[in-house]
C-alpha atoms as a PDB file:
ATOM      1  CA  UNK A   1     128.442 123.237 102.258  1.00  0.00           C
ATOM      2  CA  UNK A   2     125.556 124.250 105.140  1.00  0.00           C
ATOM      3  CA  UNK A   3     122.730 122.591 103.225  1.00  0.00           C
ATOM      4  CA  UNK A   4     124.601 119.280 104.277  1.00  0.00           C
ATOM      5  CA  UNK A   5     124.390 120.371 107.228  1.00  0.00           C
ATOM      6  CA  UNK A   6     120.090 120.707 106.780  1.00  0.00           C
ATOM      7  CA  UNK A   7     120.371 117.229 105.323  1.00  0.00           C
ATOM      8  CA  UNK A   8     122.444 115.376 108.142  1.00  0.00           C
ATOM      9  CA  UNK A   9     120.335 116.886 110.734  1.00  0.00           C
ATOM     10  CA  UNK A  10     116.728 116.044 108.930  1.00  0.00           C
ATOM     11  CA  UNK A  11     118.215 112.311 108.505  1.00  0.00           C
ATOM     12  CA  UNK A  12     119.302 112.405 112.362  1.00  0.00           C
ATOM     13  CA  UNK A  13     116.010 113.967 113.498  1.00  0.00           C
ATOM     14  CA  UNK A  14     113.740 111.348 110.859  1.00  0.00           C
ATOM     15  CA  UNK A  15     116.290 108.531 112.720  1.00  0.00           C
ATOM     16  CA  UNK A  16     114.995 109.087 115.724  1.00  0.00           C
ATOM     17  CA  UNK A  17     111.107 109.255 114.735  1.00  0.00           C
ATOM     18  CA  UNK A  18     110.891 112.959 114.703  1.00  0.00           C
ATOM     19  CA  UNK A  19     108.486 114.393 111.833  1.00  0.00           C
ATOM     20  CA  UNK A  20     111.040 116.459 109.177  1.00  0.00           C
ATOM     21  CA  UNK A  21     110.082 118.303 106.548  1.00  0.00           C
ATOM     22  CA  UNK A  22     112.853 119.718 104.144  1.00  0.00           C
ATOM     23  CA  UNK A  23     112.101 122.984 101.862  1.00  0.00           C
ATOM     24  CA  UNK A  24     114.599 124.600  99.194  1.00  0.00           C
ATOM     25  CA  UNK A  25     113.849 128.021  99.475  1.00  0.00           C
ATOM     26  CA  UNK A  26     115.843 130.895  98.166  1.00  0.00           C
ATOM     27  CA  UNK A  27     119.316 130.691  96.818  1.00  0.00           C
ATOM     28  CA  UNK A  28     119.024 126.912  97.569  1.00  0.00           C
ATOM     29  CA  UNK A  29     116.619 125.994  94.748  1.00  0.00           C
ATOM     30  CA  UNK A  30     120.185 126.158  92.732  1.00  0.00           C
ATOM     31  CA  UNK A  31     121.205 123.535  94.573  1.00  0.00           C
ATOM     32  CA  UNK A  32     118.522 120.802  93.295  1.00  0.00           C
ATOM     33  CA  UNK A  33     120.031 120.301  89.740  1.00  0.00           C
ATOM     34  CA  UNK A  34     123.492 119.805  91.210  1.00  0.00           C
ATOM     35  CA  UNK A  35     122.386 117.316  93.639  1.00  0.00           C
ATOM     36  CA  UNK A  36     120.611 115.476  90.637  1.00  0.00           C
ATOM     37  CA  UNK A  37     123.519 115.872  88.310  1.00  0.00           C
ATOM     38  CA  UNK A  38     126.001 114.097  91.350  1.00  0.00           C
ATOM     39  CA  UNK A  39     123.485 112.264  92.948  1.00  0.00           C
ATOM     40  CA  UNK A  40     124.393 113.563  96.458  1.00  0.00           C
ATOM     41  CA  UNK A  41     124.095 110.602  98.517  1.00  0.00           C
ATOM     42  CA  UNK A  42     122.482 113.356 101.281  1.00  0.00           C
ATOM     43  CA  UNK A  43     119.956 114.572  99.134  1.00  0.00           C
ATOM     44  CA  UNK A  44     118.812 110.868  97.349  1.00  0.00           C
ATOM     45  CA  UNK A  45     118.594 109.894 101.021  1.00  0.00           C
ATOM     46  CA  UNK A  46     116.626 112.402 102.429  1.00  0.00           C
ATOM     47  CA  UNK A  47     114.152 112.477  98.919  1.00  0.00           C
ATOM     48  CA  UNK A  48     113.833 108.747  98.976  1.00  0.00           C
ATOM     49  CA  UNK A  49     112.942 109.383 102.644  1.00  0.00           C
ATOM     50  CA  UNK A  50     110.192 111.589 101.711  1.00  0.00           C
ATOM     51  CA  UNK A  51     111.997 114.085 103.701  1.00  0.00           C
ATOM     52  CA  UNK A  52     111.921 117.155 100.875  1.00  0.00           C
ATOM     53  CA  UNK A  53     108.391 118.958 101.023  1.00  0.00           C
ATOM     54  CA  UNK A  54     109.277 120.945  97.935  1.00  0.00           C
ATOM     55  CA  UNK A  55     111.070 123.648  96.027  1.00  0.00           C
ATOM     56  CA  UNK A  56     109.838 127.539  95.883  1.00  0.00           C
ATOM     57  CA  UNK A  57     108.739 127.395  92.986  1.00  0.00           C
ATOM     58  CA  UNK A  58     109.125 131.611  92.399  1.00  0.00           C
ATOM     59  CA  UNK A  59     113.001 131.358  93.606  1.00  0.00           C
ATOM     60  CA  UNK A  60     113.111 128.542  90.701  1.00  0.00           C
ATOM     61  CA  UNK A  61     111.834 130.585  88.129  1.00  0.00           C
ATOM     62  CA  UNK A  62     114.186 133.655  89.369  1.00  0.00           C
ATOM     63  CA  UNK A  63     117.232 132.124  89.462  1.00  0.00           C
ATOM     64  CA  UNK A  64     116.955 130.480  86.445  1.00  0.00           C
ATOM     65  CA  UNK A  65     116.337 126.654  87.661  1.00  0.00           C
ATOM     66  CA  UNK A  66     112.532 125.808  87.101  1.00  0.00           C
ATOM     67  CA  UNK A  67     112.789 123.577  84.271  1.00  0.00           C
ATOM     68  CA  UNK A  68     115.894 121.412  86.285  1.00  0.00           C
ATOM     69  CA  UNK A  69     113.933 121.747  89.337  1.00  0.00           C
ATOM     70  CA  UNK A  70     111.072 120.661  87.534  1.00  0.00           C
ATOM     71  CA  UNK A  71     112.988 117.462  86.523  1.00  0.00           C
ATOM     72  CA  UNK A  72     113.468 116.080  89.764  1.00  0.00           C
ATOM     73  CA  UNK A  73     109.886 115.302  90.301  1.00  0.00           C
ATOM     74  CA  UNK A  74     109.679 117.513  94.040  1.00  0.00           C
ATOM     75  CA  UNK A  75     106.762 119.505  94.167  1.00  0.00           C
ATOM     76  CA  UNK A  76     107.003 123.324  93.364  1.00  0.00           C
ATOM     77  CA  UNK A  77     105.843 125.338  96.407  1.00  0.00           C
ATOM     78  CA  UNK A  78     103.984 128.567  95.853  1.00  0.00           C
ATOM     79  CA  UNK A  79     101.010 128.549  98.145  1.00  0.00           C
ATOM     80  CA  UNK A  80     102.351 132.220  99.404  1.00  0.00           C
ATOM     81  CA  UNK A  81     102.375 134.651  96.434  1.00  0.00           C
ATOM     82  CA  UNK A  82     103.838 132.050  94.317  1.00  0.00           C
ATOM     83  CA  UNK A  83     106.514 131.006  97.137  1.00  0.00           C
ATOM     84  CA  UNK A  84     106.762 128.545  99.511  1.00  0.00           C
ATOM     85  CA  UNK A  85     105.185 129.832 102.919  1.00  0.00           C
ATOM     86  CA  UNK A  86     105.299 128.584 106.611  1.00  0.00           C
ATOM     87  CA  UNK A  87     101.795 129.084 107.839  1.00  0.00           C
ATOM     88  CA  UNK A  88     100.638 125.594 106.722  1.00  0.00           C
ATOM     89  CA  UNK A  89     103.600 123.459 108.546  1.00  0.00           C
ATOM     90  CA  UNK A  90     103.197 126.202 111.620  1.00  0.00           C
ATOM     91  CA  UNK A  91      99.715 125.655 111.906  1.00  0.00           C
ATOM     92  CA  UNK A  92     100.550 122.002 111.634  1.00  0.00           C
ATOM     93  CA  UNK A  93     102.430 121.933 114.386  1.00  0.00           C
ATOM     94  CA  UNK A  94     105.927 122.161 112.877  1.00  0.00           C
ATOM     95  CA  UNK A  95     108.842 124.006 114.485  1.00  0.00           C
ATOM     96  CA  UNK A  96     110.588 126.120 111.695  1.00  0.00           C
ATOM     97  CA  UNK A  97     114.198 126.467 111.639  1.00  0.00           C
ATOM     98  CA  UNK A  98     116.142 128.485 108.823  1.00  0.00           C
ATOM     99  CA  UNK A  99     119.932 127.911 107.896  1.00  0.00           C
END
Protein backbone atom coordinates (compact mmCIF):
# COMPACT_ATOMS: atom_id res chain seq x y z
CA UNK A 1 0.00 0.00 0.00
CA UNK A 2 1.76 3.69 -0.99
CA UNK A 3 0.36 5.43 2.08
CA UNK A 4 2.96 3.15 3.97
CA UNK A 5 5.11 4.37 2.02
CA UNK A 6 3.98 8.36 3.30
CA UNK A 7 4.19 6.87 6.77
CA UNK A 8 7.79 5.21 6.68
CA UNK A 9 9.18 8.22 5.11
CA UNK A 10 7.43 10.92 7.68
CA UNK A 11 8.84 8.51 10.61
CA UNK A 12 12.40 8.51 8.76
CA UNK A 13 12.30 12.27 8.07
CA UNK A 14 10.74 13.07 12.06
CA UNK A 15 13.95 10.48 13.00
CA UNK A 16 16.23 12.60 11.85
CA UNK A 17 14.74 16.02 13.33
CA UNK A 18 13.11 17.12 10.19
CA UNK A 19 9.60 18.97 10.77
CA UNK A 20 6.69 16.40 9.10
CA UNK A 21 3.43 17.07 8.76
CA UNK A 22 1.05 14.20 7.49
CA UNK A 23 -2.48 15.11 5.72
CA UNK A 24 -5.21 12.48 4.46
CA UNK A 25 -6.52 14.09 1.62
CA UNK A 26 -8.64 12.59 -1.06
CA UNK A 27 -9.28 8.94 -1.53
CA UNK A 28 -7.04 8.49 1.59
CA UNK A 29 -9.51 9.78 4.20
CA UNK A 30 -10.89 5.97 3.62
CA UNK A 31 -7.99 4.85 4.91
CA UNK A 32 -8.34 6.36 8.64
CA UNK A 33 -11.10 3.91 9.87
CA UNK A 34 -9.11 0.94 8.63
CA UNK A 35 -6.03 1.99 10.28
CA UNK A 36 -8.17 2.43 13.56
CA UNK A 37 -10.03 -0.79 13.11
CA UNK A 38 -6.21 -2.76 12.74
CA UNK A 39 -4.35 -0.44 14.58
CA UNK A 40 -1.63 -0.07 11.87
CA UNK A 41 1.42 0.02 13.80
CA UNK A 42 2.51 2.91 10.92
CA UNK A 43 -0.27 5.02 11.47
CA UNK A 44 -0.45 4.72 15.73
CA UNK A 45 3.22 5.64 15.31
CA UNK A 46 3.14 8.45 13.26
CA UNK A 47 -0.37 9.88 15.28
CA UNK A 48 1.22 9.28 18.62
CA UNK A 49 4.11 11.21 17.02
CA UNK A 50 1.97 14.08 16.34
CA UNK A 51 2.93 13.52 12.84
CA UNK A 52 -0.91 13.61 11.22
CA UNK A 53 -2.03 17.38 10.75
CA UNK A 54 -5.51 16.24 9.85
CA UNK A 55 -8.12 14.73 7.60
CA UNK A 56 -10.07 16.79 4.67
CA UNK A 57 -12.75 17.04 6.20
CA UNK A 58 -15.02 17.55 2.62
CA UNK A 59 -13.30 14.18 1.13
CA UNK A 60 -14.69 12.64 4.60
CA UNK A 61 -18.03 13.67 4.18
CA UNK A 62 -17.91 12.54 0.28
CA UNK A 63 -16.76 9.34 0.58
CA UNK A 64 -18.80 8.42 3.20
CA UNK A 65 -16.17 8.38 6.30
CA UNK A 66 -16.83 11.58 8.49
CA UNK A 67 -18.38 10.07 11.38
CA UNK A 68 -15.23 7.16 11.52
CA UNK A 69 -12.91 9.86 10.75
CA UNK A 70 -14.46 11.81 13.30
CA UNK A 71 -13.74 8.98 15.82
CA UNK A 72 -10.19 9.03 15.69
CA UNK A 73 -9.86 12.33 17.35
CA UNK A 74 -7.49 14.02 14.13
CA UNK A 75 -8.62 17.27 13.30
CA UNK A 76 -10.92 17.77 10.19
CA UNK A 77 -9.21 20.13 7.70
CA UNK A 78 -11.34 22.51 5.70
CA UNK A 79 -9.68 25.88 5.85
CA UNK A 80 -9.93 25.84 1.76
CA UNK A 81 -13.62 25.65 0.71
CA UNK A 82 -14.21 23.10 3.27
CA UNK A 83 -10.88 21.07 2.28
CA UNK A 84 -7.67 20.85 3.48
CA UNK A 85 -5.39 23.52 1.63
CA UNK A 86 -1.54 24.06 1.34
CA UNK A 87 -1.13 27.78 1.60
CA UNK A 88 -0.80 27.72 5.43
CA UNK A 89 2.14 24.90 5.66
CA UNK A 90 3.67 26.74 2.28
CA UNK A 91 3.69 29.94 3.80
CA UNK A 92 5.11 28.20 6.81
CA UNK A 93 7.86 27.13 5.25
CA UNK A 94 6.89 23.53 4.45
CA UNK A 95 7.94 21.67 1.30
CA UNK A 96 4.78 19.83 -0.10
CA UNK A 97 5.08 16.53 -1.56
CA UNK A 98 1.97 14.47 -2.93
CA UNK A 99 1.90 10.55 -3.34
Amino acid sequence: MCFQHILMNAMDLHSAGEEVKIIFEGASVKLVPLFEEEKNPLYIKAKDAGLIAGICLACSKVLGVYEHNKKSGLVMLDDMLGHAGMKSYIQDGYKVISM
